[in-house]
Protein backbone atom coordinates (compact mmCIF):
# COMPACT_ATOMS: atom_id res chain seq x y z
CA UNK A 1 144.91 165.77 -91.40
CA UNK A 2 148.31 166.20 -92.92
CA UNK A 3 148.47 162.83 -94.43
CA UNK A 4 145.11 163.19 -96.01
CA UNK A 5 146.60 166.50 -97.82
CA UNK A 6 149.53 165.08 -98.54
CA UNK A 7 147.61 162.12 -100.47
CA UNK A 8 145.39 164.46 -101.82
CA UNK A 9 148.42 166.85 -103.41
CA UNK A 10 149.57 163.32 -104.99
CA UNK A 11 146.57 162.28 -105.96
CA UNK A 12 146.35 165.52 -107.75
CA UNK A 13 149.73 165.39 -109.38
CA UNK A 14 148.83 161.78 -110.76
CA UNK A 15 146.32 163.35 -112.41
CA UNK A 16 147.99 165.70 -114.01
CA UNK A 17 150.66 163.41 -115.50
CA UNK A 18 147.71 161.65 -116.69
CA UNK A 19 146.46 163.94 -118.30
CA UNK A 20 149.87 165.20 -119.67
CA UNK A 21 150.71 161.37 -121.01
CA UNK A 22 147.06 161.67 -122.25
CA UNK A 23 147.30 164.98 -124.15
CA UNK A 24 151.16 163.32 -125.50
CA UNK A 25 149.79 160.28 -126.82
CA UNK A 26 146.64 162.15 -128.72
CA UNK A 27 149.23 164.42 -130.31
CA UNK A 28 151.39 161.20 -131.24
CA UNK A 29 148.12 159.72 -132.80
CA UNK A 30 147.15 162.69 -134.93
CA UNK A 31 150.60 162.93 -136.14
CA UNK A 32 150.56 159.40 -137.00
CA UNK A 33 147.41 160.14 -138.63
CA UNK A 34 148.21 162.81 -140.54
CA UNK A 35 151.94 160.75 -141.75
CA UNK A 36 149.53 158.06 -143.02
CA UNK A 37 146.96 160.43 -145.25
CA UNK A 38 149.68 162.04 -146.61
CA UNK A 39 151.50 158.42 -147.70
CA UNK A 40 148.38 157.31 -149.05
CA UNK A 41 147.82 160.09 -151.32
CA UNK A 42 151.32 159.47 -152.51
CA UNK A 43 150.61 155.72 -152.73
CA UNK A 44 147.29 156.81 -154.60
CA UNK A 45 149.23 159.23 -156.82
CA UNK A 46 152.04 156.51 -157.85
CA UNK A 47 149.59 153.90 -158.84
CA UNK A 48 147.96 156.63 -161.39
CA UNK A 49 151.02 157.21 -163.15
CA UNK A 50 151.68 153.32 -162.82
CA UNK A 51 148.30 152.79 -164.68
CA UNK A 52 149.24 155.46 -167.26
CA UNK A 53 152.33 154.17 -167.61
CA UNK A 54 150.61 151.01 -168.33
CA UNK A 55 148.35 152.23 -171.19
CA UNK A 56 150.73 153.99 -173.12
CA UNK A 57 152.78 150.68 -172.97
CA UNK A 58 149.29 148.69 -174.44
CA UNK A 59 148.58 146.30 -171.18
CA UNK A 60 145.93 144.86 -171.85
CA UNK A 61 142.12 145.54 -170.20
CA UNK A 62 142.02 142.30 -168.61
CA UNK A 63 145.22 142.17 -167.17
CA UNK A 64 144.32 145.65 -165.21
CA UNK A 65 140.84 143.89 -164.53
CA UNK A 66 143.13 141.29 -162.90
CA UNK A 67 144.46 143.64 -160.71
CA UNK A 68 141.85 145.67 -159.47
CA UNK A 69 139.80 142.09 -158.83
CA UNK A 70 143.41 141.28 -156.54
CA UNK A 71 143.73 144.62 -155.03
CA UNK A 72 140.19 144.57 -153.44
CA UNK A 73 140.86 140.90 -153.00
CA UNK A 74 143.66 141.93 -150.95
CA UNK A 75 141.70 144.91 -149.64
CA UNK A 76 138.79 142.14 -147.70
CA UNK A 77 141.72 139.77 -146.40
CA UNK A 78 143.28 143.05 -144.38
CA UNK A 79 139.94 143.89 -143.47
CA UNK A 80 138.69 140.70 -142.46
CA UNK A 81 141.92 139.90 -140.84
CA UNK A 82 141.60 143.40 -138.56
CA UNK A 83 137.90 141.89 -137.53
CA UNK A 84 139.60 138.83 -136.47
CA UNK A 85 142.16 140.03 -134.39
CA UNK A 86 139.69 142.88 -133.05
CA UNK A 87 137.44 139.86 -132.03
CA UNK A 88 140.59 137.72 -130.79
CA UNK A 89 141.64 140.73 -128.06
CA UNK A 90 138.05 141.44 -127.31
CA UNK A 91 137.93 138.09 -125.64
CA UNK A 92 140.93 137.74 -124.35
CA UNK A 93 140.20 141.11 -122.34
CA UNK A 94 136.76 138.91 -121.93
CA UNK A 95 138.63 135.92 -120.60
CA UNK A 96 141.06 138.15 -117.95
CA UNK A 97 138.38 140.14 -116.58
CA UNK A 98 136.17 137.13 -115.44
């Protein structure tokens, strides 16, 4: 009877620092989260005063055309490479689990 306790007492505290690395690692995420927003608005707010910049110095349209086209360009290829490594782990967890 006491070793059935005893296991249940550990089992219990395994749970708990489960659920404490659990409750750790969501913080971690939503601070990481919350890091990234806030660099993207600065990202977002440096490439309007880059544009600006770049029509009071007379760029021309296509030229900005050029790199809008490039950005979403660039955009798909991150994308598309995030599908492709998403697919890649999905069947290598596939392959171990036969």
């Amino acid at each position: 009877m006491s070793a059935e306790m005893s296991q249940n007492v550990e089992e219990g505290q395994a749970l708990k620092r489960s659920a404490r690395a659990f409750d750790e690692l969501e913080t971690s995420g939503l601070a990481m989260l919350a890091q990234l927003a806030g660099q993207r608005d600065r990202l977002k707010s440096a490439q309007r005063k880059l544009l600006d910049v770049m029509n009071t110095l007379g760029v021309s349209n296509s030229l900005m055309r050029f790199i809008e086209k490039r950005h979403f360009m660039d955009s798909l290829i991150v994308y598309g490479g995030m599908l492709i490594t998403v697919a890649i782990l999905a069947l290598v967890y596939w392959y171990w689990r036969m």
